[in-house]
Protein backbone atom coordinates (compact mmCIF):
# COMPACT_ATOMS: atom_id res chain seq x y z
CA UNK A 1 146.92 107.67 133.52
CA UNK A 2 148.22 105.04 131.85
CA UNK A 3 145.93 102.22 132.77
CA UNK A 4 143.07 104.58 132.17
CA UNK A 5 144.16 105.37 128.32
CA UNK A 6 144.69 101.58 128.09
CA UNK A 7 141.09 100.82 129.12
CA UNK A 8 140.04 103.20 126.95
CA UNK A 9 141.20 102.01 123.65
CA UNK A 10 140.32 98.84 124.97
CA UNK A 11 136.44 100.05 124.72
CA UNK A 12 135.11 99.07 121.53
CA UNK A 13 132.40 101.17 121.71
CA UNK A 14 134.63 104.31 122.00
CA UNK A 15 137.17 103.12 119.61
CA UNK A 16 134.17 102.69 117.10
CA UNK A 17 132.60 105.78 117.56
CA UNK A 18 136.35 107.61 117.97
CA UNK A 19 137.56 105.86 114.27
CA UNK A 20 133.72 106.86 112.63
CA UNK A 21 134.07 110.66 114.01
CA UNK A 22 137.89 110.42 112.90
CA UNK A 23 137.13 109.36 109.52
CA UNK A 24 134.60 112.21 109.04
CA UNK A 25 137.17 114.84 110.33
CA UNK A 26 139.45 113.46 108.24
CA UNK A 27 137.47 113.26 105.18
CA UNK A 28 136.42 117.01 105.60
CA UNK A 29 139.93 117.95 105.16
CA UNK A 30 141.47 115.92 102.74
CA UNK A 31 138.10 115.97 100.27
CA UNK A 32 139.00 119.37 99.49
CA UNK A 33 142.35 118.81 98.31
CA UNK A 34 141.45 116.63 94.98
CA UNK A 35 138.17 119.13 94.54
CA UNK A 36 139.22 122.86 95.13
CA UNK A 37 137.09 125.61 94.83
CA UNK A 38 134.10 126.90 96.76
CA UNK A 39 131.60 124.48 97.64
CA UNK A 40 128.75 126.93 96.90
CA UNK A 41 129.76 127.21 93.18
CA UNK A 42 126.77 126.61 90.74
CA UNK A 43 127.78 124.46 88.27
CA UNK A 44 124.41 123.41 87.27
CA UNK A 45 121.84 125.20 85.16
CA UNK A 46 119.21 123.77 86.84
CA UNK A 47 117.79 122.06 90.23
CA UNK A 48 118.63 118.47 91.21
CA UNK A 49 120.58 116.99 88.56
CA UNK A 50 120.40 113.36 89.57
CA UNK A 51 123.66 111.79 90.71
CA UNK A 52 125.95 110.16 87.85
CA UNK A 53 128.41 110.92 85.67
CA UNK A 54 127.99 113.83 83.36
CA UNK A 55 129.83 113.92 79.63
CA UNK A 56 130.03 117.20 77.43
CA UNK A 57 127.89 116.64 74.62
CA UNK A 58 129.36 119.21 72.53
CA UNK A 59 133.02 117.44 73.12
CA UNK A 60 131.19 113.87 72.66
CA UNK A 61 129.65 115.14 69.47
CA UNK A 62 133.09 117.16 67.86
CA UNK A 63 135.44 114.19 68.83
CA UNK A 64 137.46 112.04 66.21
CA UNK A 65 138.06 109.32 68.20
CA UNK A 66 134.93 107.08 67.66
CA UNK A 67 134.79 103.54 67.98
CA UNK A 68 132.29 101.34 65.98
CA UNK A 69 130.85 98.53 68.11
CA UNK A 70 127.85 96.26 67.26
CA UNK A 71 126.07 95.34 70.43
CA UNK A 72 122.96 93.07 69.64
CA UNK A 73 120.91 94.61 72.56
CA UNK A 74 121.73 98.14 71.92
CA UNK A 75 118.53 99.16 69.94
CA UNK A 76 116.01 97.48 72.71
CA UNK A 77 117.93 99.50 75.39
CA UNK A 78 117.09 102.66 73.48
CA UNK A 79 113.56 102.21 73.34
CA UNK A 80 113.93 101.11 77.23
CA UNK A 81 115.30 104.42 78.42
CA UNK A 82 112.55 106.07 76.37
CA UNK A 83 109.63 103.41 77.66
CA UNK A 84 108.62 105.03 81.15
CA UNK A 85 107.09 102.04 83.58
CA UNK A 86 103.70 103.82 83.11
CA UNK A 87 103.80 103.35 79.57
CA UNK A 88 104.73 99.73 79.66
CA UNK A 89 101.85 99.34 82.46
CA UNK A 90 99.20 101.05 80.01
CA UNK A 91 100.74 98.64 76.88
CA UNK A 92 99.60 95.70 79.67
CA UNK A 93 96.15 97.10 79.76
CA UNK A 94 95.65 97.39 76.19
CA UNK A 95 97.21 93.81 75.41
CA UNK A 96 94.87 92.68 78.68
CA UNK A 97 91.47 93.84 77.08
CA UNK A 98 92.52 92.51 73.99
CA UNK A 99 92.66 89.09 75.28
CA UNK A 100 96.29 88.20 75.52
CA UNK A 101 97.17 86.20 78.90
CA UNK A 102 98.49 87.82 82.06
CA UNK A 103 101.87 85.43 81.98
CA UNK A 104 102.74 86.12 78.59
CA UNK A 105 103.52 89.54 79.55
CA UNK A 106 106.54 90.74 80.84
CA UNK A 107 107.03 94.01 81.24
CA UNK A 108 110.98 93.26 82.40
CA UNK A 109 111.34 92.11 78.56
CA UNK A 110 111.47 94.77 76.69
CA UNK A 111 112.12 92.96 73.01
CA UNK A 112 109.32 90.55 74.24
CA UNK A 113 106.76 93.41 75.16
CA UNK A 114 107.79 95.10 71.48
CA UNK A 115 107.35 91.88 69.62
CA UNK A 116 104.22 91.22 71.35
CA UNK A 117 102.56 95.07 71.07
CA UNK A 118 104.02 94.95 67.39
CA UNK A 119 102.35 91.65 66.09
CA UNK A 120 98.57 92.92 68.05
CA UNK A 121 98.14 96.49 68.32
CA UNK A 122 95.46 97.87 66.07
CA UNK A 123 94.49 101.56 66.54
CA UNK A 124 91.19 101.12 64.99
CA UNK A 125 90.17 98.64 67.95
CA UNK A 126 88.49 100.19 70.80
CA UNK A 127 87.12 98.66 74.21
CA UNK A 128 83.75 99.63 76.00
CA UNK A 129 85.21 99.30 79.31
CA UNK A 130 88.22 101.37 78.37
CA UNK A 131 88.52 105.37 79.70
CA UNK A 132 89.17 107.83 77.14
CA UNK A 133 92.46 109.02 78.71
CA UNK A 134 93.85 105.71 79.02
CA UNK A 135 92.95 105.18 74.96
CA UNK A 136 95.05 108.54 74.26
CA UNK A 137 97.62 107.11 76.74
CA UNK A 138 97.70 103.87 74.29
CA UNK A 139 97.90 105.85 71.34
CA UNK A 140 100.61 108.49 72.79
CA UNK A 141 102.53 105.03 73.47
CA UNK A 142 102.51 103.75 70.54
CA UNK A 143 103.40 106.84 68.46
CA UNK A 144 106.31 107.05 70.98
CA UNK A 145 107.40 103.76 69.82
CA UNK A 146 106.91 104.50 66.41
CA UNK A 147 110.38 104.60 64.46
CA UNK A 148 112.79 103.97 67.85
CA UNK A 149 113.98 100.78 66.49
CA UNK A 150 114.99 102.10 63.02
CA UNK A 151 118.90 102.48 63.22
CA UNK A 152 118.67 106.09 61.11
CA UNK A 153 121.90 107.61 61.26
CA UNK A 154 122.21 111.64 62.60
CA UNK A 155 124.26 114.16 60.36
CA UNK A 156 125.34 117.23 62.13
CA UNK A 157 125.47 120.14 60.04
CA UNK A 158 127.50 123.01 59.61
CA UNK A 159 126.84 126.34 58.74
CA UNK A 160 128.53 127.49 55.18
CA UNK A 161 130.04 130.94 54.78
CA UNK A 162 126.89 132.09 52.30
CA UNK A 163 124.76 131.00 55.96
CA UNK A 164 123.30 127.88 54.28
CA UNK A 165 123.74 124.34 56.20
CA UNK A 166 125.83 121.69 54.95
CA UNK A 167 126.41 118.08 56.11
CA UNK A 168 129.75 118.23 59.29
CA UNK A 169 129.83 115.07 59.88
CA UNK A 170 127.73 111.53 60.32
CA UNK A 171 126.79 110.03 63.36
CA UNK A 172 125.96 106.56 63.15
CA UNK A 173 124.47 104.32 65.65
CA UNK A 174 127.24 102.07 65.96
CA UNK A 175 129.52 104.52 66.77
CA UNK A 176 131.17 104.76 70.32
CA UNK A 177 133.28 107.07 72.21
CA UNK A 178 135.35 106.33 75.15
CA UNK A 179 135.09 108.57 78.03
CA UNK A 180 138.30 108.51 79.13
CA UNK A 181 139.17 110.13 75.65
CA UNK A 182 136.58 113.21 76.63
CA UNK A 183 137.71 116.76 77.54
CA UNK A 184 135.33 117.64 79.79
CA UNK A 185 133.71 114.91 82.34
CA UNK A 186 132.16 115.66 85.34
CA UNK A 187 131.45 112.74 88.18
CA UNK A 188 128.73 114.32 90.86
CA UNK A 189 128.25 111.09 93.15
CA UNK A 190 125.23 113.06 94.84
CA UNK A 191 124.04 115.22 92.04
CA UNK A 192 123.37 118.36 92.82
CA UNK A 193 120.74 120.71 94.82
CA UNK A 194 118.26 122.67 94.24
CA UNK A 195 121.16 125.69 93.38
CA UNK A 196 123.12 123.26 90.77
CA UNK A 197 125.57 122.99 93.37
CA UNK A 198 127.80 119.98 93.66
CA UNK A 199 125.75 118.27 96.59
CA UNK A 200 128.62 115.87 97.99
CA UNK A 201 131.59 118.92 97.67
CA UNK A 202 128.90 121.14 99.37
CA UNK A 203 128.32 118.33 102.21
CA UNK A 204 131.61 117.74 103.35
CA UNK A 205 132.36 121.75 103.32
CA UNK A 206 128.83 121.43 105.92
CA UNK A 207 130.23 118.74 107.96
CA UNK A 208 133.65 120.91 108.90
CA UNK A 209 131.28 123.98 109.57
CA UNK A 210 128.75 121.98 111.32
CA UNK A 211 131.67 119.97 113.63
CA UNK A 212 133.29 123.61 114.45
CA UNK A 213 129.85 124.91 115.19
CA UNK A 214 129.33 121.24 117.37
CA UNK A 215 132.93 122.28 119.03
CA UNK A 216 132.69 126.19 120.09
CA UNK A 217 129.04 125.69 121.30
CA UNK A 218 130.11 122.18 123.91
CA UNK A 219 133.30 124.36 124.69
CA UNK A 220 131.29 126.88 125.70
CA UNK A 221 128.45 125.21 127.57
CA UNK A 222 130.94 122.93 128.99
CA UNK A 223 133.51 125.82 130.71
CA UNK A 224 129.79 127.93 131.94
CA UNK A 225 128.63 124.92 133.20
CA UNK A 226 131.61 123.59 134.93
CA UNK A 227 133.04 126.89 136.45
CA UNK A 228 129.23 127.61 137.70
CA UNK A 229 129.07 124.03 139.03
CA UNK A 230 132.29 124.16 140.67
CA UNK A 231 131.66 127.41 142.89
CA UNK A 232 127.87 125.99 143.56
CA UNK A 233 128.89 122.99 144.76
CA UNK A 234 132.20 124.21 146.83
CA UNK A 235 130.75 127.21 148.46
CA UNK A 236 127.41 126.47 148.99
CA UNK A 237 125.54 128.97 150.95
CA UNK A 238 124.51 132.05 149.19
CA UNK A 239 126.64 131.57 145.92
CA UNK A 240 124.63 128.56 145.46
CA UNK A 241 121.60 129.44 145.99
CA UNK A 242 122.14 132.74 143.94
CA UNK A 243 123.69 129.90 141.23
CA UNK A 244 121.05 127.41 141.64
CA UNK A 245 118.30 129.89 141.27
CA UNK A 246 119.92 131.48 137.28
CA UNK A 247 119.82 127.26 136.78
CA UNK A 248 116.63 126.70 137.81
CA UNK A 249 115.29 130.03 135.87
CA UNK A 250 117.15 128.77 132.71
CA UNK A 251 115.36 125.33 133.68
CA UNK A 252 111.87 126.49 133.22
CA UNK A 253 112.16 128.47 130.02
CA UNK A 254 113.34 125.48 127.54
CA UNK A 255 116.80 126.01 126.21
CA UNK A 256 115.53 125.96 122.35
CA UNK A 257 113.03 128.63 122.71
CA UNK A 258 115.30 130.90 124.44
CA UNK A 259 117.30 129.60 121.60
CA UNK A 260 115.00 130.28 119.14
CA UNK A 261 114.17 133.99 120.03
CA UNK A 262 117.90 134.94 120.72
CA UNK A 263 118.70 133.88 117.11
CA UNK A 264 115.70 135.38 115.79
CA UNK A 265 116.81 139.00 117.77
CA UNK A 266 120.30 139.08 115.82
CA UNK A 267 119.08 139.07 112.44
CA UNK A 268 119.97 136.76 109.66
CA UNK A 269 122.74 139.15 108.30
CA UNK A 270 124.79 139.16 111.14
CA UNK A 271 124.17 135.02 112.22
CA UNK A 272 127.51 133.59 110.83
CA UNK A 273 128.39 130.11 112.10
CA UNK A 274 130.44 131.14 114.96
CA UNK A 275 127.59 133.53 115.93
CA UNK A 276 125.35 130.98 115.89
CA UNK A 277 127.59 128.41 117.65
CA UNK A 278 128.48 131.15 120.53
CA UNK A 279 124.27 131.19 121.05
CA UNK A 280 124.08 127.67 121.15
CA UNK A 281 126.76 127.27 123.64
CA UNK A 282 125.56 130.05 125.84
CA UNK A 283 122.13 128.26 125.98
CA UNK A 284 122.92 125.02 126.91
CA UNK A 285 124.84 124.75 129.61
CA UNK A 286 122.47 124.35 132.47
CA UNK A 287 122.11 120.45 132.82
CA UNK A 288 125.98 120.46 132.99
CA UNK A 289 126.01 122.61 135.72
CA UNK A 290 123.40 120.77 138.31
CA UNK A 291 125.25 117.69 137.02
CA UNK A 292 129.03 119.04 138.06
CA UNK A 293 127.42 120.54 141.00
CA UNK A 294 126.27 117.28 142.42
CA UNK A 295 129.51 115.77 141.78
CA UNK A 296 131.00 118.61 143.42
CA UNK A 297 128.99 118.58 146.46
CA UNK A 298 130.15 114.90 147.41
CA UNK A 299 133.49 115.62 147.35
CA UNK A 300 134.05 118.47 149.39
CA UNK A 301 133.98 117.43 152.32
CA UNK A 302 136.76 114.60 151.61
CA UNK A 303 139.90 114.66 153.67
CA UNK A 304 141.98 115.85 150.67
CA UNK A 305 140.31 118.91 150.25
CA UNK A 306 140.13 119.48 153.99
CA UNK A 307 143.83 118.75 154.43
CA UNK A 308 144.03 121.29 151.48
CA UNK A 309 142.02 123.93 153.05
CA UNK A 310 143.59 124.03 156.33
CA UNK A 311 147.22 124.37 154.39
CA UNK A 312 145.53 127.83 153.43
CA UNK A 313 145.37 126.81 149.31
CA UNK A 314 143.56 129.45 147.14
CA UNK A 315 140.08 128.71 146.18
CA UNK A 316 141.51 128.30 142.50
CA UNK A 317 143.93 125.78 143.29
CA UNK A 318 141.50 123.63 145.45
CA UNK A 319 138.90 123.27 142.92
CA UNK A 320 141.81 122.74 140.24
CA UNK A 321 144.27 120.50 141.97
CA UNK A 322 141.78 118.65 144.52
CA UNK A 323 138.37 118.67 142.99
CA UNK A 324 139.00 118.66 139.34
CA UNK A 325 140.99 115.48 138.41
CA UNK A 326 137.86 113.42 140.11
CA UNK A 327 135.55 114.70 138.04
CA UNK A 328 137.61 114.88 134.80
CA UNK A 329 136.01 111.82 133.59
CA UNK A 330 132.18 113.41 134.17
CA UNK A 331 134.40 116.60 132.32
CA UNK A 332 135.02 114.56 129.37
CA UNK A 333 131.73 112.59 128.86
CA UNK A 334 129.85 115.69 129.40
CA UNK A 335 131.86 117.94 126.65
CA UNK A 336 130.77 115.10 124.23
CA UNK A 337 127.30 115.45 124.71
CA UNK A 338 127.30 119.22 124.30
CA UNK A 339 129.29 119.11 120.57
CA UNK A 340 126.61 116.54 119.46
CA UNK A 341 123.87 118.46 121.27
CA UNK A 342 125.00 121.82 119.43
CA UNK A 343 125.33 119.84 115.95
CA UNK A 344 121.65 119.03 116.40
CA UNK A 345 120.72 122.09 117.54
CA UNK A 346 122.35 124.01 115.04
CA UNK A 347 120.18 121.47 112.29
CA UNK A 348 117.06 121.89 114.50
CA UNK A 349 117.61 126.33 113.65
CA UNK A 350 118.46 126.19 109.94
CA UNK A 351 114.86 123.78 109.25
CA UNK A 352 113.32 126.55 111.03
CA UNK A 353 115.34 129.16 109.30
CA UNK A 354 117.35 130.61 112.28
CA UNK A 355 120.06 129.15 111.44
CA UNK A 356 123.77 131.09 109.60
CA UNK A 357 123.26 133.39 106.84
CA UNK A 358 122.73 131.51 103.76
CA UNK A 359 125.33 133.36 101.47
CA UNK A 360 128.42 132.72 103.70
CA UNK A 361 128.86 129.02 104.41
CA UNK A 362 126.67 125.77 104.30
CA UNK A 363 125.89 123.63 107.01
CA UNK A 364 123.86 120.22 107.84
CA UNK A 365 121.62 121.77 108.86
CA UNK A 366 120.92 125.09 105.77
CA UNK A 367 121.17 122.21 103.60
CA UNK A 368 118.32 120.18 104.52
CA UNK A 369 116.69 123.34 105.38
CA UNK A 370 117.52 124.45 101.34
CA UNK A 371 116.26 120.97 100.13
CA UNK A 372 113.39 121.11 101.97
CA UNK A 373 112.22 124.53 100.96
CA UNK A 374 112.46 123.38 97.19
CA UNK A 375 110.62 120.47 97.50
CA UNK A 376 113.28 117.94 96.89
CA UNK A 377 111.05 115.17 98.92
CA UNK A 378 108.15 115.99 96.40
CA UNK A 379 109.75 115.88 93.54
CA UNK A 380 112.03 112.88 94.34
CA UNK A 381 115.54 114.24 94.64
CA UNK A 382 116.76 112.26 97.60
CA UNK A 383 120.28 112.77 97.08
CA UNK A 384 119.57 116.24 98.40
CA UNK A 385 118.15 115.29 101.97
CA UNK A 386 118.93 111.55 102.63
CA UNK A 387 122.02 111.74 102.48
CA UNK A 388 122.39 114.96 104.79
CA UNK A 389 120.35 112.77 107.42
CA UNK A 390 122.55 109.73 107.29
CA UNK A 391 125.25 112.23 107.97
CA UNK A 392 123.72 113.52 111.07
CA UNK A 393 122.77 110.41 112.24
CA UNK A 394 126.18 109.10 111.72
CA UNK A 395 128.08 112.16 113.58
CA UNK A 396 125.05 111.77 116.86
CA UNK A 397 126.16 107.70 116.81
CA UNK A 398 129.75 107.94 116.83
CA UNK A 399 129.81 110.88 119.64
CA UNK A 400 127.18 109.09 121.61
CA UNK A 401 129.33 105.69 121.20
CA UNK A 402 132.45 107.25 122.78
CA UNK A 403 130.59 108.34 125.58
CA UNK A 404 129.07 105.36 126.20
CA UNK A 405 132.60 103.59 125.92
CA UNK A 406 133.90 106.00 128.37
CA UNK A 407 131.03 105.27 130.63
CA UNK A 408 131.75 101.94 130.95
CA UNK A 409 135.42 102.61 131.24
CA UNK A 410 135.36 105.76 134.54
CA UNK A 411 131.60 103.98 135.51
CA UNK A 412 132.63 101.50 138.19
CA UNK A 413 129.03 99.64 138.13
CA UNK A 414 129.57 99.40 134.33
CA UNK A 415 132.35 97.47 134.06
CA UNK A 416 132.33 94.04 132.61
């Protein structure tokens, strides 16, 4: 036992994928220590705030503690966050037609490109060869334009008791605040979804649900599979062919059908995760049983178990004590396969729908299923879908890894 352990952290492959998986079990519970709270709280008034750091405006406005700083830039990155790339690309067109050289344009210059449209622009100029939309895009431009770099300072006002306004206070466009110094800040790495739910607390709630959903269904598959394997591949006779012919029944209708049509029989209200994860194992246990029978029917006939039967051993204790330990290995590997199977099965239900009841808990999989269904790839809101899949593929590498570690490690003809 010891050797084997030993060549088994000696594996990088499994020590890889065992420290990746670890991380991500780790992460799911020690996340929700520094951010309590239910991970399917909306917080957002909206769908797919982009990710970043979000600072109360009314506490940024009502704050004391400003800070004036004269940054020579500050003006030309105003008018940048205001100048999409399709107005600076129309600006190119105009200053184009009028006859100004491609290279003196650079549309990565913003106080160049200003300078430049300020010293030539005339409205009353118009080109033959010019659409009418993109002349009102030209002119929608430059109104835009018109007045961003004058530093005009903002008053907020106040309301007076006879319900007249009156000057609060003056906002000037020097002025600074630090953030630290803010009440009410808000840091969403991964923005949120189409719900205004924090997308990265909501992920790593998914990941636990979707690894105990992974779990239950490869326990599952793994004991049906096993136990039927065992008795097939001992016995033999009728019990096999009795076992053989459920397999090869189960063989012939794919697993994911069947899969799909049980889920779709319960009903959405009563698919919770464990429901769902119970289906999933009960559906997927077939290839692990003509696997374990195989093993099982070349080592039956070995001298141990022979010496065993004839000292009159139970049928439990023989395929426990004799038969087991030399398949443990196969045991091992094979429960691997069937968490990461049922993690992408469970995905492969929720983007059809099938998946847990959408008010209870989120998974991997009801999250790309939610993104999807609002568009989130159409609209451009890839923190709520990319992220989910480099998750998924992450969790199918690392359990894949081990088991290719271990492979090498209990696979004789693997070795190095």
């Amino acid at each position: 036992m010891k050797n084997t352990l030993r060549q088994i952290t000696q594996s990088p492959k499994f020590m890889i994928g065992f420290c990746l998986i670890l991380v991500l079990i780790l992460t799911t519970l020690i996340y929700p220590l520094f951010s309590p709270g239910s991970p399917l709280e909306m917080i957002g008034l909206g769908t797919f705030f982009r990710p970043g750091t979000y600072v109360s405006v009314y506490d940024s406005v009502t704050t004391d503690k400003r800070y004036t700083i004269n940054l020579t830039d500050a003006a030309e990155k105003r008018v940048a966050s205001k100048l999409a790339s399709e107005d600076k690309e129309v600006m190119k067109t105009w200053l184009l037609e009028f006859g100004i050289a491609e290279e003196e344009i650079d549309l990565e210059d913003t106080e160049a490109l200003l300078d430049l449209w300020f010293n030539t622009y005339d409205e009353s100029i118009r080109f033959d060869n010019m659409t009418t939309a993109v002349r009102k895009h030209v002119q929608r431009t430059d109104a835009k334009l018109d007045g961003l770099l004058e530093h005009q300072d903002i008053i907020v006002a106040d309301s007076a008791a006879d319900g007249s306004l009156v000057e609060g206070s003056l906002i000037k466009g020097n002025e600074y605040i630090n953030v630290a110094e803010i009440a009410n800040v808000r840091v969403l790495p991964l923005g949120t979804d189409n719900f205004g739910r924090d997308m990265l607390k909501e992920m790593i709630s998914a990941l636990g649900v979707s690894l105990m959903i992974g779990l239950i269904a490869g326990a599952i598959a793994t004991f049906i599979g096993l136990a039927l394997g065992l008795l097939s591949g001992y016995l033999g006779g009728v019990v096999d062919d009795i076992i053989m012919f459920v397999t090869n029944l189960f063989t012939v209708i794919p697993s994911f059908v069947l899969l799909i049509l049980i889920s779709f029989s319960i009903g959405q209200s009563d698919r919770g995760a464990t429901t769902v994860a119970i289906v999933i194992g009960l559906t997927s246990w077939v290839w692990t049983t003509r696997s374990v029978r195989a093993q099982v029917t070349s080592l039956r006939n070995r001298d141990h178990v022979n010496l065993s039967k004839l000292s009159g051993h139970s049928l439990i204790r023989i395929l426990v004590t004799d038969i087991l330990p030399y398949i443990a290995s196969y045991v091992i590997m094979a429960f691997i396969l069937q968490i990461c199977s049922g993690i992408l099965a469970e995905a492969q239900l929720s983007m059809l729908g099938l998946g847990p009841k959408t008010t209870s808990v989120p998974t991997l999989g009801l999250m790309m299923f939610w993104a999807m269904a609002y568009t989130a790839h159409l609209n451009g809101a890839w923190w709520a879908y990319f992220p989910l899949v480099i998750l998924i593929a992450c969790i199918s590498f690392s359990l894949n890894l081990m088991n290719t570690g271990l492979d090498q490690v209990f696979n004789p003809q693997l070795r190095d």
